[in-house]
C-alpha atoms as a PDB file:
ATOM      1  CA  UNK A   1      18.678 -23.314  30.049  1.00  0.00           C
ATOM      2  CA  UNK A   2      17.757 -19.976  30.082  1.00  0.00           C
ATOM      3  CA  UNK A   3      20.305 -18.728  27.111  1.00  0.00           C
ATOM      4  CA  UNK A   4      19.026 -21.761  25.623  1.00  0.00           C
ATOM      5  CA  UNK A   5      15.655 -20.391  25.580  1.00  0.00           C
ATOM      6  CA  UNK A   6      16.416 -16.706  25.064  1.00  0.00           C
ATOM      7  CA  UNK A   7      17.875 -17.658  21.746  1.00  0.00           C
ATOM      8  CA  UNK A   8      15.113 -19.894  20.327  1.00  0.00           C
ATOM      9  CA  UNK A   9      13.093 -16.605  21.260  1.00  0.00           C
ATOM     10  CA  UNK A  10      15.114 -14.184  19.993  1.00  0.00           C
ATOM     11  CA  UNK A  11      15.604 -16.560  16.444  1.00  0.00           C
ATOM     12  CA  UNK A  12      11.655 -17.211  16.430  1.00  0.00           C
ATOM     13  CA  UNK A  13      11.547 -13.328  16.303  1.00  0.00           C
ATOM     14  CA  UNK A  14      13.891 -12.734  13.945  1.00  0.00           C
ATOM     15  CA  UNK A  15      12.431 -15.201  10.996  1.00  0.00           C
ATOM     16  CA  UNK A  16       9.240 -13.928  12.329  1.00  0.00           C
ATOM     17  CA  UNK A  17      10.135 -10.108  11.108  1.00  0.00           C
ATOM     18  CA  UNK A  18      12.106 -10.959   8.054  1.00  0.00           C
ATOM     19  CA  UNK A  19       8.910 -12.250   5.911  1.00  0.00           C
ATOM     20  CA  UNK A  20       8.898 -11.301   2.852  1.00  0.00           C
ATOM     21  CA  UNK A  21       5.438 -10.020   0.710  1.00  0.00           C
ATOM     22  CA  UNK A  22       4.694 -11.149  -2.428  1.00  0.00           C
ATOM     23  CA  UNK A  23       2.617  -8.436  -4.558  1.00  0.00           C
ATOM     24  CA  UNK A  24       1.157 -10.600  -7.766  1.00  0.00           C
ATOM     25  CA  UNK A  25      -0.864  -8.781 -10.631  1.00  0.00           C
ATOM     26  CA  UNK A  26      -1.192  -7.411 -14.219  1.00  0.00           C
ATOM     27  CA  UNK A  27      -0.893  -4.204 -15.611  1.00  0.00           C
ATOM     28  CA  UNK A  28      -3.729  -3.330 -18.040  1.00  0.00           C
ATOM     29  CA  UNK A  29      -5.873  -0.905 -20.255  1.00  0.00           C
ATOM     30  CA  UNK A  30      -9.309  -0.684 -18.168  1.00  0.00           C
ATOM     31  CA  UNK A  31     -11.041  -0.192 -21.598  1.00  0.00           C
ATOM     32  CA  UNK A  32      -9.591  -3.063 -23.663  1.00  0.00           C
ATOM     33  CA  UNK A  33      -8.631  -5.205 -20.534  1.00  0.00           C
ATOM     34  CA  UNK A  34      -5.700  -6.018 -22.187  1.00  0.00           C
ATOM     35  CA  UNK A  35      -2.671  -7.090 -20.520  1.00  0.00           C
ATOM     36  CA  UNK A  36       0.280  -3.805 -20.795  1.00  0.00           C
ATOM     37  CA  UNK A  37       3.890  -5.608 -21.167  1.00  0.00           C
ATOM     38  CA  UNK A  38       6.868  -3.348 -20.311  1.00  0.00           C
ATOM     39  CA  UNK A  39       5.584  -1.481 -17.297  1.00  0.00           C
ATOM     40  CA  UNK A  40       8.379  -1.316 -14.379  1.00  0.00           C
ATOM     41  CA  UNK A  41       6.661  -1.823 -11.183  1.00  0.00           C
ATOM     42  CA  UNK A  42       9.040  -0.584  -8.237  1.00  0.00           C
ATOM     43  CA  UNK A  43       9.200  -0.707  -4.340  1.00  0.00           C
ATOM     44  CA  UNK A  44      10.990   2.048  -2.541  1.00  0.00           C
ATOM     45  CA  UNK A  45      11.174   1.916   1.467  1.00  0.00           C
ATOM     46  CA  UNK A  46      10.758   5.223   3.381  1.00  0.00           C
ATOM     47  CA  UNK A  47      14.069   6.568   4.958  1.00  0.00           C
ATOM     48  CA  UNK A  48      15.515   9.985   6.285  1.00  0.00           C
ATOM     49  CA  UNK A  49      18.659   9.537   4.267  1.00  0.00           C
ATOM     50  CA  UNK A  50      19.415  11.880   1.118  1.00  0.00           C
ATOM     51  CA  UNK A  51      18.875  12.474  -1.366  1.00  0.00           C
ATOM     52  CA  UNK A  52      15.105  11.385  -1.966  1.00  0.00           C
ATOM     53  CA  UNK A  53      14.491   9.768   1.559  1.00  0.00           C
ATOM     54  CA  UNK A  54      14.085   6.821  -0.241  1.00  0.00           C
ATOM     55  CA  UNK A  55      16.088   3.338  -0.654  1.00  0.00           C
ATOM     56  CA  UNK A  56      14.509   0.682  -3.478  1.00  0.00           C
ATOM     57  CA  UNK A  57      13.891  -2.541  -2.274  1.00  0.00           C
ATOM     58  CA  UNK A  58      12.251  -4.621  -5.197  1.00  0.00           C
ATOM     59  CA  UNK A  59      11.414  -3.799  -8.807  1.00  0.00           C
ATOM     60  CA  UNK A  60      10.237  -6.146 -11.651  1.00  0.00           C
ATOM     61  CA  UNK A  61       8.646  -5.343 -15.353  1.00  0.00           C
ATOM     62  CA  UNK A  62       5.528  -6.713 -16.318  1.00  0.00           C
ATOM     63  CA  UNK A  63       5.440  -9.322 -19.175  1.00  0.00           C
ATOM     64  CA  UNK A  64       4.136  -9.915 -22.365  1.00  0.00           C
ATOM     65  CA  UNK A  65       0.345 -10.182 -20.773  1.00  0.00           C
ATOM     66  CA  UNK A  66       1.037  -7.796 -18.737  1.00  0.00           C
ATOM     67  CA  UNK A  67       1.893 -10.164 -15.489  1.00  0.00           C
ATOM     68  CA  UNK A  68       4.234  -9.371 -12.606  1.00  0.00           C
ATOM     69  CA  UNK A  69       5.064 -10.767  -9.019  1.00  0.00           C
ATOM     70  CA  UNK A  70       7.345  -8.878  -6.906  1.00  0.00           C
ATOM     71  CA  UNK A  71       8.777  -9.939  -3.802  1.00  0.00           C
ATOM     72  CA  UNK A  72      10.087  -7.280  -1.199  1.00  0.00           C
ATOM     73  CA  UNK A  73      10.749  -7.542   2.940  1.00  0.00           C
ATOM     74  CA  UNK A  74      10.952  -3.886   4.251  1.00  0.00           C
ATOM     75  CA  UNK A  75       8.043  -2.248   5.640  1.00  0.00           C
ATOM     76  CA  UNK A  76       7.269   2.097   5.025  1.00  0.00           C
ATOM     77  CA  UNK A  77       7.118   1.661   1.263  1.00  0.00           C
ATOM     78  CA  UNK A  78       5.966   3.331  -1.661  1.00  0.00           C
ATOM     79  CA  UNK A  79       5.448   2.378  -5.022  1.00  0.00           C
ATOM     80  CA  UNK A  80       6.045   3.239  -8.316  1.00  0.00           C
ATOM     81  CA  UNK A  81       4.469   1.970 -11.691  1.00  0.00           C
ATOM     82  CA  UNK A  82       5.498   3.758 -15.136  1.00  0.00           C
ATOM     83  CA  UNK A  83       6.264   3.394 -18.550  1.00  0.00           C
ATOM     84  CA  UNK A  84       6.296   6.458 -21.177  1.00  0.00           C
ATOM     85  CA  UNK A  85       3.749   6.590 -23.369  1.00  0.00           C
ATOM     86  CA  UNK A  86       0.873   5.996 -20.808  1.00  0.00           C
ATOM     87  CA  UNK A  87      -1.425   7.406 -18.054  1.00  0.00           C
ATOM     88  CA  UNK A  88      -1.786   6.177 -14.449  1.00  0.00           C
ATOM     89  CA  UNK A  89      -4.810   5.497 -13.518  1.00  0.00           C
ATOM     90  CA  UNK A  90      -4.031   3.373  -9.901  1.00  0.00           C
ATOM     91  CA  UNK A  91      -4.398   0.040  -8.444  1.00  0.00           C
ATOM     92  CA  UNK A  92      -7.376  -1.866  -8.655  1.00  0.00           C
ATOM     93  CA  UNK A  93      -8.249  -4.383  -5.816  1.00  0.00           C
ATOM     94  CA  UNK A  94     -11.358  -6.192  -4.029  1.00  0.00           C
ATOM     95  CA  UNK A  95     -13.557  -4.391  -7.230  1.00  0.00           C
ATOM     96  CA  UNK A  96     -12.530  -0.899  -7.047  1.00  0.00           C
ATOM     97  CA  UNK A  97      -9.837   1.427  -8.145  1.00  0.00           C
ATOM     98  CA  UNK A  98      -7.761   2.780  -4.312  1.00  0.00           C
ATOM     99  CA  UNK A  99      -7.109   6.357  -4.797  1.00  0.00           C
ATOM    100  CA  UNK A 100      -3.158   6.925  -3.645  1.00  0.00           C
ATOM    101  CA  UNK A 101      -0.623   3.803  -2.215  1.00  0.00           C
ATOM    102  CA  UNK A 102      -1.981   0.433  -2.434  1.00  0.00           C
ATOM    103  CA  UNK A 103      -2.440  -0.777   1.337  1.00  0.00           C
ATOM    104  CA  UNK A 104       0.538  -4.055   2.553  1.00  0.00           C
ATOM    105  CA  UNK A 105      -1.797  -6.074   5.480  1.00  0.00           C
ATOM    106  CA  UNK A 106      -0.419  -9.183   5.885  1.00  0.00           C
ATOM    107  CA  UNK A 107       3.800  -9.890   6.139  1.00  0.00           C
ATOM    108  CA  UNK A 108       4.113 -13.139   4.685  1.00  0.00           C
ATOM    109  CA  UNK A 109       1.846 -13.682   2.485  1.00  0.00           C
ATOM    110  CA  UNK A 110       0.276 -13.072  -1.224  1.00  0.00           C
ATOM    111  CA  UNK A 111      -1.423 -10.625  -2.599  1.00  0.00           C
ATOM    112  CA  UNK A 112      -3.158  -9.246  -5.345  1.00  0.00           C
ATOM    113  CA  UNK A 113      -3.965  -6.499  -6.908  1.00  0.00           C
ATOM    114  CA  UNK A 114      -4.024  -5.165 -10.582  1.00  0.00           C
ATOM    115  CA  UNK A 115      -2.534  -1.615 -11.552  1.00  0.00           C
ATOM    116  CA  UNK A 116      -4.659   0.737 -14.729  1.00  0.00           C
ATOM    117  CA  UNK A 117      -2.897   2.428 -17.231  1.00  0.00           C
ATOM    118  CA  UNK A 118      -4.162   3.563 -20.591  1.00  0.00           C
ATOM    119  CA  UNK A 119      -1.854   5.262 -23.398  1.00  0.00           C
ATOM    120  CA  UNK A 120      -2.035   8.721 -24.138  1.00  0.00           C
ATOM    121  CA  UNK A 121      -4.100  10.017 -27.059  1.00  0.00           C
ATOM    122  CA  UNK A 122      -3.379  12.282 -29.667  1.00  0.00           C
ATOM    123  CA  UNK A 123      -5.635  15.416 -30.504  1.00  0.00           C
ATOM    124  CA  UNK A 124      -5.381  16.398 -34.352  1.00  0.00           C
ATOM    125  CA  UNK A 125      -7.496  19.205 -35.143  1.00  0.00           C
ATOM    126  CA  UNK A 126      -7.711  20.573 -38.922  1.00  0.00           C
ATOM    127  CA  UNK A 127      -9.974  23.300 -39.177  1.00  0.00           C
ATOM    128  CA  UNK A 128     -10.325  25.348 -42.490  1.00  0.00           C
ATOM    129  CA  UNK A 129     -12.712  28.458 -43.485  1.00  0.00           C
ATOM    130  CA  UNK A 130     -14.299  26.521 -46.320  1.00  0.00           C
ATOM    131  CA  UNK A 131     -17.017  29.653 -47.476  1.00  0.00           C
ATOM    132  CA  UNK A 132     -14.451  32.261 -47.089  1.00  0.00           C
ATOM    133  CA  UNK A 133     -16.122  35.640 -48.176  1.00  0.00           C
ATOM    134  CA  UNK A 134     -12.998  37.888 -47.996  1.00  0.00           C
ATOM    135  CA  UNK A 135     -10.916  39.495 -45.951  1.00  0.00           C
ATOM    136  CA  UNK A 136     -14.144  40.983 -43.641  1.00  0.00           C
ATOM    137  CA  UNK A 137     -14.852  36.957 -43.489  1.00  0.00           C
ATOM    138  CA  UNK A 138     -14.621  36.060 -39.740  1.00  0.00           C
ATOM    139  CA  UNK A 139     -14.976  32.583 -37.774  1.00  0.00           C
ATOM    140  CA  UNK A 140     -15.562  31.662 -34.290  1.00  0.00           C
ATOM    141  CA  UNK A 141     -13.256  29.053 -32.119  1.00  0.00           C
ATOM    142  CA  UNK A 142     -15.375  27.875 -29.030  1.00  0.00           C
ATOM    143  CA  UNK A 143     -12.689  26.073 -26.376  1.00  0.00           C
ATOM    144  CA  UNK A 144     -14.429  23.924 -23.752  1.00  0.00           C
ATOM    145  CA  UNK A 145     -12.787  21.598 -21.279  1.00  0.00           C
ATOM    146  CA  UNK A 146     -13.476  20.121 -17.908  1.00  0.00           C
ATOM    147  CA  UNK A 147     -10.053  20.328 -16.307  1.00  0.00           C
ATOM    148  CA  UNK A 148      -7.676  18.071 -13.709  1.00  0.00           C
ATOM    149  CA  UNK A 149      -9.228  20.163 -10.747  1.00  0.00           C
ATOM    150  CA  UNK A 150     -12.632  19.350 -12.046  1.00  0.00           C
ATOM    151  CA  UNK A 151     -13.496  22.953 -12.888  1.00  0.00           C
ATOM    152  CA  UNK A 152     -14.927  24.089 -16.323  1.00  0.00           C
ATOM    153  CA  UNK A 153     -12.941  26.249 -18.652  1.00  0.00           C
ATOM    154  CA  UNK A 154     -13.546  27.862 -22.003  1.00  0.00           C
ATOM    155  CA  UNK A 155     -12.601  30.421 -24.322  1.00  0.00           C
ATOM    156  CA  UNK A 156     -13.493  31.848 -27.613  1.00  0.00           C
ATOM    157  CA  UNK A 157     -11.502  33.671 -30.129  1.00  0.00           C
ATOM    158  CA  UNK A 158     -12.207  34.981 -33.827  1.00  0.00           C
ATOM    159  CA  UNK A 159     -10.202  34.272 -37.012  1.00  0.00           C
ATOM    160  CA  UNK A 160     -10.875  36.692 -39.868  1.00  0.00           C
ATOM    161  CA  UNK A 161     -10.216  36.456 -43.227  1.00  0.00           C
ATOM    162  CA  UNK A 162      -9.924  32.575 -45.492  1.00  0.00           C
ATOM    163  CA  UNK A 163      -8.382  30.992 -42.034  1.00  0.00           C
ATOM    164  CA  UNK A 164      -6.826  27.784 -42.044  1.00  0.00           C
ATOM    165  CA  UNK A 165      -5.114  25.896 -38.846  1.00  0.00           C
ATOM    166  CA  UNK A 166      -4.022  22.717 -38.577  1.00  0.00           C
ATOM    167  CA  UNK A 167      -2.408  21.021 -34.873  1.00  0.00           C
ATOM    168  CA  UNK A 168      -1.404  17.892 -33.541  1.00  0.00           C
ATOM    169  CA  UNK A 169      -0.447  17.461 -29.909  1.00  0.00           C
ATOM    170  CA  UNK A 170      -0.441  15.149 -27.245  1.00  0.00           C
ATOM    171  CA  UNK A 171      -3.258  14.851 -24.202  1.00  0.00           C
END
């Protein structure tokens, strides 16, 4: 009787620990609120084997609206969301945007949550000394930026002479 009992326990336990937690959402542009398709949204579980310390548990792409649902049992996770071309901006749940992991409560059970990404920009600049005087002829560039950190940074730097620049790159 006892075994008997000990192993209805010990099964009880072990369905118990093996539920599985179902992550439903949609990647999207915060600006346009349109769905992103194409995103791979990955689960990796925290180990101390190398290389990486990692082992992947789950992964699924987002679809044409930008759905997913992704299924995965372990526990000590991390996850990643990417596709070239864009910016992360992080998961948005319960009406705000969590800064770092998104938080796994309840084994067992569904949850939601959406992730924000928008697509990088291009910066074209074209700049040409129109009322060139000469040679003596000199203009001004003024550089102004609020960086990652969140600290301001400039510079200036003259152009003499009938200047002309022209750039295109990425931001």
């Amino acid at each position: 009787m006892k075994k008997l009992l000990l192993f209805i326990l010990a099964t009880i336990i072990l369905i118990g620990c093996n539920k599985k937690v179902t992550l439903k959402g949609r990647v999207l542009n915060p600006v346009t609120n349109q769905g992103i398709e194409g995103f791979t949204i990955a689960v990796s579980a925290d180990t101390w084997e190398l290389p990486g310390g990692a082992k992947p548990v789950g992964e699924t792409t987002s679809d044409t609206n930008g759905d997913f649902v992704l299924e995965f049992k372990k526990s000590g996770y991390d996850f990643s969301v990417y596709k070239e071309g864009y910016y992360n901006i992080g998961w948005y749940q319960n009406g705000e945007i969590l800064p770092g992991q998104l938080p796994v409560k309840d084994k067992g059970k569904t949850m939601h949550a959406d992730f924000y990404a928008v697509p990088y920009g291009e910066l074209k600049l074209d700049i040409n000394n129109v009322n060139c005087q000469g040679v003596t002829d000199t203009i001004w560039f003024r550089n102004k930026w609020l960086g990652y950190t969140g600290f301001e940074s400039s510079y200036s730097t003259p152009r003499t002479g009938c200047y002309s620049y022209t750039s295109a790159s990425p931001f």
